[in-house]
C-alpha atoms as a PDB file:
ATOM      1  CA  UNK A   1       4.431   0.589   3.722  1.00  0.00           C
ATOM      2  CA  UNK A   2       5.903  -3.052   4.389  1.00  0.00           C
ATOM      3  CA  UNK A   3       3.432  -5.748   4.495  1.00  0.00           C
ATOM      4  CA  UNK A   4       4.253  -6.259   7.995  1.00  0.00           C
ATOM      5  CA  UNK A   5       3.822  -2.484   8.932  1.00  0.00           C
ATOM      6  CA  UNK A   6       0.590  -2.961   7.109  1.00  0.00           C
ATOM      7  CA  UNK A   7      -0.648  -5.773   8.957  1.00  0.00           C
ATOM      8  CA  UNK A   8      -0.202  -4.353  11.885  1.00  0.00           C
ATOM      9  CA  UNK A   9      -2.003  -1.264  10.923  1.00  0.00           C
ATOM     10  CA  UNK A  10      -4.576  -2.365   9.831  1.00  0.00           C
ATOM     11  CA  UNK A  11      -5.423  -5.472  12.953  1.00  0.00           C
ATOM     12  CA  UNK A  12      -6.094  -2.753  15.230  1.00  0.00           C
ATOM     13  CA  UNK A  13      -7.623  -0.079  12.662  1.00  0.00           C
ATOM     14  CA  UNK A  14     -10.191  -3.002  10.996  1.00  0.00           C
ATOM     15  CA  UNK A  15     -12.284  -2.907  14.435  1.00  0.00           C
ATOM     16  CA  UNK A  16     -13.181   0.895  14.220  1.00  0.00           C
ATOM     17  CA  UNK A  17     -12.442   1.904  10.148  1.00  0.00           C
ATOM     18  CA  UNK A  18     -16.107   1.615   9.274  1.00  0.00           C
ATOM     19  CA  UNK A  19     -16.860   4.201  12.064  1.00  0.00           C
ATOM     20  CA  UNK A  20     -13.992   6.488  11.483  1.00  0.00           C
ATOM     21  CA  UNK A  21     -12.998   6.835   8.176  1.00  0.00           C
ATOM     22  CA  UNK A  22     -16.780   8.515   7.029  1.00  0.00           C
ATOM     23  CA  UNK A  23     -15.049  11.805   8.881  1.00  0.00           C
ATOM     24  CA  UNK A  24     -11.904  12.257   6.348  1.00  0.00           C
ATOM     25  CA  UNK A  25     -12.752  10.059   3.335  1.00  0.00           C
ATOM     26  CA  UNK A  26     -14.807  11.560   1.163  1.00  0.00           C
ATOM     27  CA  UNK A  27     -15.920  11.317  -1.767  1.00  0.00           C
ATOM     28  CA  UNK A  28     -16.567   7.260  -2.156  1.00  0.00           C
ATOM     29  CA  UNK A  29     -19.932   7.356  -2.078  1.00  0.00           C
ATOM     30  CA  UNK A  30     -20.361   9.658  -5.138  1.00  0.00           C
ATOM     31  CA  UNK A  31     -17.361   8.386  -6.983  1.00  0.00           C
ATOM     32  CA  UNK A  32     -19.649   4.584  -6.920  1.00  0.00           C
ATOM     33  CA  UNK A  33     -22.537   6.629  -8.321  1.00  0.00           C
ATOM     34  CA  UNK A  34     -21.008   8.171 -10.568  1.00  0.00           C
ATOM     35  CA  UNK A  35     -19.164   5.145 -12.588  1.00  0.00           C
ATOM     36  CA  UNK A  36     -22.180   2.893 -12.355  1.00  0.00           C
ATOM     37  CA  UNK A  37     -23.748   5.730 -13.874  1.00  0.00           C
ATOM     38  CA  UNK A  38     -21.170   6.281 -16.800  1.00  0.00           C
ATOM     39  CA  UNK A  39     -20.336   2.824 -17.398  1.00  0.00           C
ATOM     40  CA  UNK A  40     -23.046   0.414 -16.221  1.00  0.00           C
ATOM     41  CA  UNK A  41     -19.964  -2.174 -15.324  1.00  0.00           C
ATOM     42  CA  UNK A  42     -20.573  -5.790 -15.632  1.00  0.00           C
ATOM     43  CA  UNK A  43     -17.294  -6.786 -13.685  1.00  0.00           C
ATOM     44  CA  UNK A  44     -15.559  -4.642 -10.897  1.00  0.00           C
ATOM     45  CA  UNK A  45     -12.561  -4.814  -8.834  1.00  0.00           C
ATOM     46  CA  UNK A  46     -11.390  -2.733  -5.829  1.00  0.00           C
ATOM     47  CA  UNK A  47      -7.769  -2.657  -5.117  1.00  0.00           C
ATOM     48  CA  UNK A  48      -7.365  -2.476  -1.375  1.00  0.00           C
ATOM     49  CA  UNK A  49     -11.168  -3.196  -0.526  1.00  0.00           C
ATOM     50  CA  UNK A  50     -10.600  -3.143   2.927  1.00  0.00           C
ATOM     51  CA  UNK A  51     -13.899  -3.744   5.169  1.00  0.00           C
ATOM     52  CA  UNK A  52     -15.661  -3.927   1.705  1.00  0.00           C
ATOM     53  CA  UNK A  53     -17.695  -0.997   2.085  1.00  0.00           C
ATOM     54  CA  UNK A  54     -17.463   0.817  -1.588  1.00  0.00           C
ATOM     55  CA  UNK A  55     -17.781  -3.334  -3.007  1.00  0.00           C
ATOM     56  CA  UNK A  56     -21.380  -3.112  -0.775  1.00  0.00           C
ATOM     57  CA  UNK A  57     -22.407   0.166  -2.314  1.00  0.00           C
ATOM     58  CA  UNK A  58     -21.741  -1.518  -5.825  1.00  0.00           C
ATOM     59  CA  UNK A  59     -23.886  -4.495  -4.415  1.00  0.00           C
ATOM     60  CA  UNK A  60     -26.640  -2.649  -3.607  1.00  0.00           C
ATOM     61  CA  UNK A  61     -26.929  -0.879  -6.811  1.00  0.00           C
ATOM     62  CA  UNK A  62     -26.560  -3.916  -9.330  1.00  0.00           C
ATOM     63  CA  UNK A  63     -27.397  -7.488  -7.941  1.00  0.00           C
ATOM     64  CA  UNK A  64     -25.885  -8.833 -10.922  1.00  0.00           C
ATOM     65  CA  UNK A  65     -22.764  -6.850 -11.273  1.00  0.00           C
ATOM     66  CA  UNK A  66     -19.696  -9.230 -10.567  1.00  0.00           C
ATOM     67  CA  UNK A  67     -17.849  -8.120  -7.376  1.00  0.00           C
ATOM     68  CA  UNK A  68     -13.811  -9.208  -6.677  1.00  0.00           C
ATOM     69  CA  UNK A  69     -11.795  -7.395  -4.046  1.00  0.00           C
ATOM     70  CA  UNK A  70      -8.184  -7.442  -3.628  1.00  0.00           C
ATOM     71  CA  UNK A  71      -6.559  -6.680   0.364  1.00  0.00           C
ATOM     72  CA  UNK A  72      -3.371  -6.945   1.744  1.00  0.00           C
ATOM     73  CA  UNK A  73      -5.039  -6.703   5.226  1.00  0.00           C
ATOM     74  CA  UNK A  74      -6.312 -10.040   6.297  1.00  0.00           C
ATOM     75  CA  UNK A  75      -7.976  -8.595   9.461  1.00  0.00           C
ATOM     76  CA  UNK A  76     -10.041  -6.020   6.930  1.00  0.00           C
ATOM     77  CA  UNK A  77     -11.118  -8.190   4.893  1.00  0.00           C
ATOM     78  CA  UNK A  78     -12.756 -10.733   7.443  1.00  0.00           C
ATOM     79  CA  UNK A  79     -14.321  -7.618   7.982  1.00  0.00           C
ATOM     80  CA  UNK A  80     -15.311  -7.480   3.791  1.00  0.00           C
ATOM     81  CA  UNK A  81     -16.235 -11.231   4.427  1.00  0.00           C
ATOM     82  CA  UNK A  82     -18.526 -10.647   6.962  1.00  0.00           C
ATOM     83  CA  UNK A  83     -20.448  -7.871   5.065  1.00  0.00           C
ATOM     84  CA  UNK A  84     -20.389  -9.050   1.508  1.00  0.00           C
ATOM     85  CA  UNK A  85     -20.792 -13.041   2.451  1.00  0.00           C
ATOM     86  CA  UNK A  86     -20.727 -14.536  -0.828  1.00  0.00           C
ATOM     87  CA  UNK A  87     -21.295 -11.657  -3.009  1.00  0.00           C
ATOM     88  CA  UNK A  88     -18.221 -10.933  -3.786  1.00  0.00           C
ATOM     89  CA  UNK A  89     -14.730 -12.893  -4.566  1.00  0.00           C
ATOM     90  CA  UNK A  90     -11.926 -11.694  -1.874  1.00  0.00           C
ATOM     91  CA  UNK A  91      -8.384 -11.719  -2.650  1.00  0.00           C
ATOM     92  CA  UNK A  92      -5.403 -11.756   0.177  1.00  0.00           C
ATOM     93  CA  UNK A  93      -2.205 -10.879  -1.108  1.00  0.00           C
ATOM     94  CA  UNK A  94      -0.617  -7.801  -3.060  1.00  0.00           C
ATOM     95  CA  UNK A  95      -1.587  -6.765  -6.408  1.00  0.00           C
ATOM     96  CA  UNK A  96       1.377  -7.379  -8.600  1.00  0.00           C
ATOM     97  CA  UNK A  97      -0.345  -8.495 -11.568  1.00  0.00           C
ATOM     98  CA  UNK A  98      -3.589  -8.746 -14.135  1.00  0.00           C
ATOM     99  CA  UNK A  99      -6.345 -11.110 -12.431  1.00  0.00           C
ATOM    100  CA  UNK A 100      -8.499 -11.454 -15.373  1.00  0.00           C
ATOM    101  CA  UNK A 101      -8.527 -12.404 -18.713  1.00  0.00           C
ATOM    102  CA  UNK A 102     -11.333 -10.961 -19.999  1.00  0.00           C
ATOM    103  CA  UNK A 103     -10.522  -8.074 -17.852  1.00  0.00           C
ATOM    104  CA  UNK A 104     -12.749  -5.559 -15.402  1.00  0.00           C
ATOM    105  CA  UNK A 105     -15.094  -2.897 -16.664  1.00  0.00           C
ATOM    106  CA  UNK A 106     -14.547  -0.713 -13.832  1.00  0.00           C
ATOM    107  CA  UNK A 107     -11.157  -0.993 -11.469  1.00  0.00           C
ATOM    108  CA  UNK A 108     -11.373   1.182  -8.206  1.00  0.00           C
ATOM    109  CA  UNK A 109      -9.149   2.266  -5.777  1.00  0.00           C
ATOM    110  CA  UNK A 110     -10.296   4.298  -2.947  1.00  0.00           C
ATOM    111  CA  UNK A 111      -7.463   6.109  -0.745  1.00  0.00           C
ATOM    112  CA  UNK A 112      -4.674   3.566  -1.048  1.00  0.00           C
ATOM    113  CA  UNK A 113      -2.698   4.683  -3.605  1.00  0.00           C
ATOM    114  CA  UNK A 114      -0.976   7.374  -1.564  1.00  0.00           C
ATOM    115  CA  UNK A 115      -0.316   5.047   1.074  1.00  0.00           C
ATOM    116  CA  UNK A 116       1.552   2.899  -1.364  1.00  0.00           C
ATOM    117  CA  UNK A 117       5.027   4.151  -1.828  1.00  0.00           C
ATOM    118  CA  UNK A 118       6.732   4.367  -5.164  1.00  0.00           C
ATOM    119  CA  UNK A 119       4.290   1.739  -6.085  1.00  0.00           C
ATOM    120  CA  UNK A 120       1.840   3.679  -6.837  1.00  0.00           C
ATOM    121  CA  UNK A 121       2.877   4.124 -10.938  1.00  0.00           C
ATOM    122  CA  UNK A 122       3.324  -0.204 -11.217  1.00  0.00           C
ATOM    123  CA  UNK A 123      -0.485  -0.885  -9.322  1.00  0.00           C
ATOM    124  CA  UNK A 124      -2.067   1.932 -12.396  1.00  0.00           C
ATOM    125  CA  UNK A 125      -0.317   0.544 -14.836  1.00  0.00           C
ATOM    126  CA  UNK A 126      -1.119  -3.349 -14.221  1.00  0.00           C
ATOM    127  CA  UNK A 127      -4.745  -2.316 -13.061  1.00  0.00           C
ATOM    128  CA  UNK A 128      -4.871  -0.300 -16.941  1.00  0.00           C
ATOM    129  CA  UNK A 129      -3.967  -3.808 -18.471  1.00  0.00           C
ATOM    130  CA  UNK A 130      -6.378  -5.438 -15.950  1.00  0.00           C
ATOM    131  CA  UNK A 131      -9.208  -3.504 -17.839  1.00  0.00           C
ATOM    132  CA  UNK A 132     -11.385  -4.853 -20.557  1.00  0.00           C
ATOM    133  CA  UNK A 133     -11.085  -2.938 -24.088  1.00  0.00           C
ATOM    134  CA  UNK A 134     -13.876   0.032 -22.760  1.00  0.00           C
ATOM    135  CA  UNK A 135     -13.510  -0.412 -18.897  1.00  0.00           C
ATOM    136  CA  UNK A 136     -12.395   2.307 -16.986  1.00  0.00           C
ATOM    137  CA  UNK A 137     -10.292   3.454 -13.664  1.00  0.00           C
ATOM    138  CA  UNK A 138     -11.902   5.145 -10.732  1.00  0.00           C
ATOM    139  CA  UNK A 139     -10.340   6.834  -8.157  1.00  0.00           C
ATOM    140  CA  UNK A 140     -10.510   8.596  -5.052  1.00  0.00           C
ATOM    141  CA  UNK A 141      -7.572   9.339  -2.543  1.00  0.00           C
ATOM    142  CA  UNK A 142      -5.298  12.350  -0.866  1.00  0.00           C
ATOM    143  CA  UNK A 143      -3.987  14.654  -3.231  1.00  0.00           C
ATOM    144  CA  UNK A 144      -1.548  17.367  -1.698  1.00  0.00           C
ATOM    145  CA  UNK A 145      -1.659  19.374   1.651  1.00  0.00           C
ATOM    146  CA  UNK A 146      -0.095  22.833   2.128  1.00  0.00           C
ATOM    147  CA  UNK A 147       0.183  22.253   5.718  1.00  0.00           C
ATOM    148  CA  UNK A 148       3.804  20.783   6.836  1.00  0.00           C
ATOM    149  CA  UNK A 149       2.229  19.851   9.889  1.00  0.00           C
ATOM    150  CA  UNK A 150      -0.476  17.948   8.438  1.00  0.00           C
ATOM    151  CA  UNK A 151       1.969  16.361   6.153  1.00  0.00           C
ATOM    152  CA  UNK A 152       4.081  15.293   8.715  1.00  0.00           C
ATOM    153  CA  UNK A 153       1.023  13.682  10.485  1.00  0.00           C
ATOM    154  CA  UNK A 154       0.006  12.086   7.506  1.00  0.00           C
ATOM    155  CA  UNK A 155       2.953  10.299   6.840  1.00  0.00           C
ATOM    156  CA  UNK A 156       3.280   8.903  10.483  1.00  0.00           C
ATOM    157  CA  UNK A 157      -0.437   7.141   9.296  1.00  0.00           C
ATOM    158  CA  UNK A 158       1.889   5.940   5.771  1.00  0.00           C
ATOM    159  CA  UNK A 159       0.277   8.554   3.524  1.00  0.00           C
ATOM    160  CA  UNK A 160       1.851  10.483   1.244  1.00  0.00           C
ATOM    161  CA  UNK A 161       0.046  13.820  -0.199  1.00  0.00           C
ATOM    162  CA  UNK A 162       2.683  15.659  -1.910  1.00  0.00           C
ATOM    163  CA  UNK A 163       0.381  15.797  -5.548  1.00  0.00           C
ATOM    164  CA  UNK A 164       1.821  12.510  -6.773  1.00  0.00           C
ATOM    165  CA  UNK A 165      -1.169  10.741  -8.354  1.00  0.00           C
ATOM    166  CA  UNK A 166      -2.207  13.484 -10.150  1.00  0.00           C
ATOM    167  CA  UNK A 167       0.711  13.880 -11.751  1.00  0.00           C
ATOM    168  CA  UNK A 168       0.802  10.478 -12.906  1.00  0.00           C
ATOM    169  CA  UNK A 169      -2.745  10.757 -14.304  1.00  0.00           C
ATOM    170  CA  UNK A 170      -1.513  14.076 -16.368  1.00  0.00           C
ATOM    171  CA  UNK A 171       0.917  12.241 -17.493  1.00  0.00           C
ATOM    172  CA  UNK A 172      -0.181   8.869 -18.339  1.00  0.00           C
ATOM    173  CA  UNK A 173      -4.032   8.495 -18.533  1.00  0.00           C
ATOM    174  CA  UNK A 174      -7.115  10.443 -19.936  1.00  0.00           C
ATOM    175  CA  UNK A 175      -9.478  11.798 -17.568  1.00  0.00           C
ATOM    176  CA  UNK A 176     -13.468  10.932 -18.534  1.00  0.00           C
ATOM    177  CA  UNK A 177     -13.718  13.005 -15.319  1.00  0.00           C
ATOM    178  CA  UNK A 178     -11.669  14.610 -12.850  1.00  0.00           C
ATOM    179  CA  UNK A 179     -12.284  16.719  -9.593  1.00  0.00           C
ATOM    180  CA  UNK A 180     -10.585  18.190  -7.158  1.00  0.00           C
ATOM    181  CA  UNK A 181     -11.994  19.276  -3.712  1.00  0.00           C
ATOM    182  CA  UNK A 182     -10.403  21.384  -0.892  1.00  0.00           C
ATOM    183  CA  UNK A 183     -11.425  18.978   2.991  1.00  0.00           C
ATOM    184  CA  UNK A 184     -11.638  21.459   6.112  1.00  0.00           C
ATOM    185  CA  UNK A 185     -10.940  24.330   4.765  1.00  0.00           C
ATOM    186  CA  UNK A 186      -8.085  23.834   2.576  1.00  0.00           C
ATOM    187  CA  UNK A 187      -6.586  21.407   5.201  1.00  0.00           C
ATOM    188  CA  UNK A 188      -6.015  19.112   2.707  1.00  0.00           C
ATOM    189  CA  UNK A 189      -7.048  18.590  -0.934  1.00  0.00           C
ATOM    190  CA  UNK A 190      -8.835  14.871  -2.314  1.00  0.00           C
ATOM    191  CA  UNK A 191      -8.745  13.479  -6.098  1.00  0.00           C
ATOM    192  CA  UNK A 192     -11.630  12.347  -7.833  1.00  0.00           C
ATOM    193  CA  UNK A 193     -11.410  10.720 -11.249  1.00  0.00           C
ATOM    194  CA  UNK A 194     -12.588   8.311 -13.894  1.00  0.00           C
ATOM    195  CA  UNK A 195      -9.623   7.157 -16.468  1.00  0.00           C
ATOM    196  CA  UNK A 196      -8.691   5.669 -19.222  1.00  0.00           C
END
């Protein structure tokens, strides 16, 4: 998706995503929970935080964990302002490159990678240098649908689920964990994972 297309997405989707998305994207909640269990992370980023939901549920486990969130979506993240205040450090622009020295603990991307394109393999492999020496990758996002229809529909909303990402994980990254669920009855299939 173009940054323009994206902008324009997203300024009409940031006034209802917080009330929609709980219906189709699953999985966040216990993906948080489950890396703050395994890795207790000092420092976290989300690439494409959005309305700054997951970077809340982080908050509201650790009050000392350090919170930065990368958008491309100016509209969604006055939403992430609004929500996280000064809690967490909020980045406009595209993630095309390591933001840290010391680098994150935990790096997490919640259902944007399939709705970025070919781009998908350059944001893994800068947000793997982006990690410290034991941090880790979490993700959650589409994985594949059987159903051309769905598909189709899918793609109109600039999502891809032809099995892409996990192919790129088998290919390129060690799984600490890794889970794949069927949504609606096989309507479509999500990825959960923790990497290295």
């Amino acid at each position: 998706m173009s940054e323009s297309a994206l902008a324009g997405y997203y300024r009409w989707h940031a006034r209802i995503y917080d009330w929609t998305r709980p219906f189709f994207l699953f999985g966040r909640r216990d993906l948080v929970h489950r890396a703050y269990a395994s890795l207790k992370p000092r420092r976290v980023l989300e690439i494409g935080c959005g309305t700054g939901w997951l970077l809340g549920e982080f908050a509201r486990l650790d009050e000392t964990v350090e919170l930065t969130g990368i958008d491309l979506s100016a509209d969604m993240l006055a939403r992430a302002r609004k929500r996280l205040g000064t809690r967490a450090s909020l980045i406009n622009g595209r993630y095309q490159q390591p933001l840290s020295e010391g680098g994150y603990d935990l790096i997490v991307m919640s259902y944007m990678l399939t709705m970025t394109g070919d781009n998908f393999k350059s944001i893994l492999a800068t947000a793997r240098r982006d990690l410290s020496p034991n941090g880790a990758l979490a993700i959650v996002d589409f994985d594949r649908t059987e159903v051309p229809w769905f598909a189709r529909w899918m793609r109109v909303n600039h999502v891809e689920m032809s099995g892409q990402i996990k192919r790129e994980i088998d290919q390129h990254f060690q799984p600490l964990w890794l889970q794949q669920r069927r949504c609606y009855f096989g309507l479509w299939q999500r990825l959960s994972a923790l990497l290295r």
